[in-house]
N, C-alpha and C. Protein backbone atom coordinates (compact mmCIF):
# COMPACT_ATOMS: atom_id res chain seq x y z
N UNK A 1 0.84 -1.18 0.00
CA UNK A 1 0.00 0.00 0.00
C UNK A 1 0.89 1.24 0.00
N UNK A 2 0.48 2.27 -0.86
CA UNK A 2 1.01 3.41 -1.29
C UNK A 2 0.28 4.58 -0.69
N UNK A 3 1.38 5.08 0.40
CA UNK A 3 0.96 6.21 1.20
C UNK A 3 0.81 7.70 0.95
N UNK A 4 -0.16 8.18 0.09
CA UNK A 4 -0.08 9.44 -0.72
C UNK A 4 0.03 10.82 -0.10
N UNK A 5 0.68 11.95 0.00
CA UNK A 5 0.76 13.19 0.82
C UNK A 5 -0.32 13.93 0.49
N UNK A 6 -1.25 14.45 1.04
CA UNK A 6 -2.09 15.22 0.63
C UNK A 6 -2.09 16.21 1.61
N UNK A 7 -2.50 18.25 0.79
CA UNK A 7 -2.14 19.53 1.85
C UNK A 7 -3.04 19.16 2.65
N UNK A 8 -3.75 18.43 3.53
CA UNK A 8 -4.07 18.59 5.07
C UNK A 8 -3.52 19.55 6.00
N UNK A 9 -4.19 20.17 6.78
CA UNK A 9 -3.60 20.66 7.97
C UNK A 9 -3.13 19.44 8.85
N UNK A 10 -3.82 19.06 8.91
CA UNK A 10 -3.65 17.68 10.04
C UNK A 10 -1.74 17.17 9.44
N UNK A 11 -1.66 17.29 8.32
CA UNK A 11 -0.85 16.25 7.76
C UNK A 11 0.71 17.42 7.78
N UNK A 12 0.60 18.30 7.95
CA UNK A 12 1.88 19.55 7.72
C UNK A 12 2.94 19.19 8.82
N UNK A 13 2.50 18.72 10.00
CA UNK A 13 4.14 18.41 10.61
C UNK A 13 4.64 17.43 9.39
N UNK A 14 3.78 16.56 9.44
CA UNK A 14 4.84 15.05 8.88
C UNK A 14 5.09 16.05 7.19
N UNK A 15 4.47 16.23 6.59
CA UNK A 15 4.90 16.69 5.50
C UNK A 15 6.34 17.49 5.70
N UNK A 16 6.79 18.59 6.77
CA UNK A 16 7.58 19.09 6.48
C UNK A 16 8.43 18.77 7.30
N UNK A 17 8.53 17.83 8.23
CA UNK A 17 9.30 17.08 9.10
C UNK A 17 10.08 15.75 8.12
N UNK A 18 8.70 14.95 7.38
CA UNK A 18 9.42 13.62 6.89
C UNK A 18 9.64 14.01 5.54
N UNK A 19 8.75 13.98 4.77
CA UNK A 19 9.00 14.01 3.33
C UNK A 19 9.48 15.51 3.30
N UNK A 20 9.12 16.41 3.51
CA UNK A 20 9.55 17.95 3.46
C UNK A 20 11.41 18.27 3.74
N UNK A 21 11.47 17.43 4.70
CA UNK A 21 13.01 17.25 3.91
C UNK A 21 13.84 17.21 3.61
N UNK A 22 13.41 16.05 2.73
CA UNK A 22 13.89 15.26 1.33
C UNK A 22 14.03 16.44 0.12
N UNK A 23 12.83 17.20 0.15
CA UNK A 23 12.48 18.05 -0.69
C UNK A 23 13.40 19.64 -0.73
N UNK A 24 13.38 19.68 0.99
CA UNK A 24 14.09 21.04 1.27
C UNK A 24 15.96 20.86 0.51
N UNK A 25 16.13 19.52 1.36
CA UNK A 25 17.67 19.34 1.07
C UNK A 25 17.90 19.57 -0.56
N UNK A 26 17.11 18.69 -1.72
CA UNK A 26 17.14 18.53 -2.71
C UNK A 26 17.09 20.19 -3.67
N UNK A 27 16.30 20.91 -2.96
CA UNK A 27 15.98 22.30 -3.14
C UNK A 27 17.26 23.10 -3.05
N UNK A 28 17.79 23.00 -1.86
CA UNK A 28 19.21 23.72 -1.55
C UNK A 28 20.18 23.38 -2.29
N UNK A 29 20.42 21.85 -2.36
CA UNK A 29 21.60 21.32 -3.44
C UNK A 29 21.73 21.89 -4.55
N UNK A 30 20.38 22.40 -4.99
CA UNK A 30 19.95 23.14 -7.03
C UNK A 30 21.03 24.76 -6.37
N UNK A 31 20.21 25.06 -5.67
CA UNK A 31 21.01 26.53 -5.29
C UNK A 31 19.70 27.92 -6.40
N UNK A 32 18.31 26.32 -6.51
CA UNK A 32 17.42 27.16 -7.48
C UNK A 32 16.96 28.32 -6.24
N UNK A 33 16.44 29.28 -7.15
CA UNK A 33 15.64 30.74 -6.79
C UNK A 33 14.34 30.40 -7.28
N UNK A 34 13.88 29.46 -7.76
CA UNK A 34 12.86 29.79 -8.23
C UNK A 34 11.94 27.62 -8.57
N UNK A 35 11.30 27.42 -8.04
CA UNK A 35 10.82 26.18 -7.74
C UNK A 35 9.11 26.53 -8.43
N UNK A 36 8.90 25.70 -9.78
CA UNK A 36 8.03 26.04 -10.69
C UNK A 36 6.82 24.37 -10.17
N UNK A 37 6.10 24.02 -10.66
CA UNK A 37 5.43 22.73 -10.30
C UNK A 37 3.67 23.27 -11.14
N UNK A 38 3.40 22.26 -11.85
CA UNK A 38 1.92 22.06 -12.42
C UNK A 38 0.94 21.78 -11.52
N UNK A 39 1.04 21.27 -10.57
CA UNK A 39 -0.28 20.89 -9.59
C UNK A 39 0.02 21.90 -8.57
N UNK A 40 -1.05 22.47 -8.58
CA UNK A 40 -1.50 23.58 -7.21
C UNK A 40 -1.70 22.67 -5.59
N UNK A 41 -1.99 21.72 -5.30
CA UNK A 41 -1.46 20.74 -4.55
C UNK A 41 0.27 21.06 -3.63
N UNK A 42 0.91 20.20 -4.70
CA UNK A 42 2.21 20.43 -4.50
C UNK A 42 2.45 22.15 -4.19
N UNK A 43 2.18 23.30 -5.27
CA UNK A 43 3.20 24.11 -5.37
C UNK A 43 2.67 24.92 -3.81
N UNK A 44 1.60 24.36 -2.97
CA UNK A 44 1.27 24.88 -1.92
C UNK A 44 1.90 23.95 -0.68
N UNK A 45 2.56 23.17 -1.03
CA UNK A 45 3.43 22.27 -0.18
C UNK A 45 4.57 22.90 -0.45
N UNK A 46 4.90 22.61 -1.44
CA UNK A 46 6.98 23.24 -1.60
C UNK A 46 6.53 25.12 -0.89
N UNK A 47 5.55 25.63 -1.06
CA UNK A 47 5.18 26.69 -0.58
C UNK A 47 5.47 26.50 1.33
N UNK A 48 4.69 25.86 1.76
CA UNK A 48 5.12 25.60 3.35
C UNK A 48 6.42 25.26 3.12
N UNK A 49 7.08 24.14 2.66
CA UNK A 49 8.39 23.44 2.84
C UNK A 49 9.45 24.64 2.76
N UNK A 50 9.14 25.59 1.73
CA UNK A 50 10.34 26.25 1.47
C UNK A 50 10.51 27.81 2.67
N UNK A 51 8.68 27.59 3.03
CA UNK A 51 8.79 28.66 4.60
C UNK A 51 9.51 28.25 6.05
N UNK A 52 9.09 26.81 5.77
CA UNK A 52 9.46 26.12 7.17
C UNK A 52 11.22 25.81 7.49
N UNK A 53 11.60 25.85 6.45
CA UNK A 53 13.25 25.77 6.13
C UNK A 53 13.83 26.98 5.17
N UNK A 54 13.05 28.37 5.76
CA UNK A 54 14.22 29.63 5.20
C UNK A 54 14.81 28.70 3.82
N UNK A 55 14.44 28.24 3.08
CA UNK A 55 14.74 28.15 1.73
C UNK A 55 15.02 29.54 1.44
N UNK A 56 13.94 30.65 1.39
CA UNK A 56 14.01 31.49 0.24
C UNK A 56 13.87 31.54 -1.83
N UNK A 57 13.21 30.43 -1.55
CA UNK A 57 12.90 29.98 -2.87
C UNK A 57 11.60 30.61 -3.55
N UNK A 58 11.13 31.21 -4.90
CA UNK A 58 9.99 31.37 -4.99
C UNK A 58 8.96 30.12 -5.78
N UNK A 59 8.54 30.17 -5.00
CA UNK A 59 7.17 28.70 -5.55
C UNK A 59 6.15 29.51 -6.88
N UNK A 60 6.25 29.24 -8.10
CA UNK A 60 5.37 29.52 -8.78
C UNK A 60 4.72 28.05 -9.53
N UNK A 61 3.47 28.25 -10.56
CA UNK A 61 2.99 27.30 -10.77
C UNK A 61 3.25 27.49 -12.56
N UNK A 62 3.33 26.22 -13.26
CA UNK A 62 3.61 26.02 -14.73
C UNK A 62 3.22 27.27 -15.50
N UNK A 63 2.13 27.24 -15.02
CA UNK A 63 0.78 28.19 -15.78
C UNK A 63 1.09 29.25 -15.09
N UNK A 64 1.78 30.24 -14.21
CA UNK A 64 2.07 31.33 -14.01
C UNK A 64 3.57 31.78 -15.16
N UNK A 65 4.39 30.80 -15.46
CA UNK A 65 5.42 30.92 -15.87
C UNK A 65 5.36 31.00 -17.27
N UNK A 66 4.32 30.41 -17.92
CA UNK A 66 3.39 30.77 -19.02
C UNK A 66 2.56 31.77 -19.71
N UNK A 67 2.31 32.29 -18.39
CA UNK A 67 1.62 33.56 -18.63
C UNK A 67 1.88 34.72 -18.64
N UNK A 68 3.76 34.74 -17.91
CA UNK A 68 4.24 35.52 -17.79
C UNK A 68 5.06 35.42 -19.24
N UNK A 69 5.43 34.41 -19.58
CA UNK A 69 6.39 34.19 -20.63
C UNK A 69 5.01 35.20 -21.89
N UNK A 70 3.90 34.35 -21.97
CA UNK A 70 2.92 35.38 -23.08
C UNK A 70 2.90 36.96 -22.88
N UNK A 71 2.82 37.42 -21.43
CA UNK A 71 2.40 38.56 -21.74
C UNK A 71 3.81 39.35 -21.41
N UNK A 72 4.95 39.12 -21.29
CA UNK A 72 6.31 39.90 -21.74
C UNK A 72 6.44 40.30 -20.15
């Protein structure tokens, strides 16, 4: 059985305690500024993850990066 993360409140320690990270470390290693993701789901997780660990990263979503790319 496959244990799926979903944004719960209930679920935000373990998200940014267990799997959060996996995610933070992996985040820092890039040395990215800027952390893009298609599911609004996620980009509101790497959103906590990257508050809860002073990342300093900005979380945008596919379709913001798109829209910015169309309108200049």
């Amino acid at each position: 059985m496959q244990i799926r993360e979903m944004s719960l409140e209930e679920l935000e320690d373990f998200r940014n305690e267990i799997s959060g990270k996996v995610k933070a470390e992996q985040i820092r290693e890039t040395k990215a500024s800027v952390v893009a993701t298609a599911c609004a789901n996620c980009k509101k997780q790497l959103h906590e993850i990257s508050e809860h660990y002073r990342l300093g990263v900005e979380v945008v979503g596919v379709s913001d990066l798109a829209a910015q790319a169309l309108t200049g």
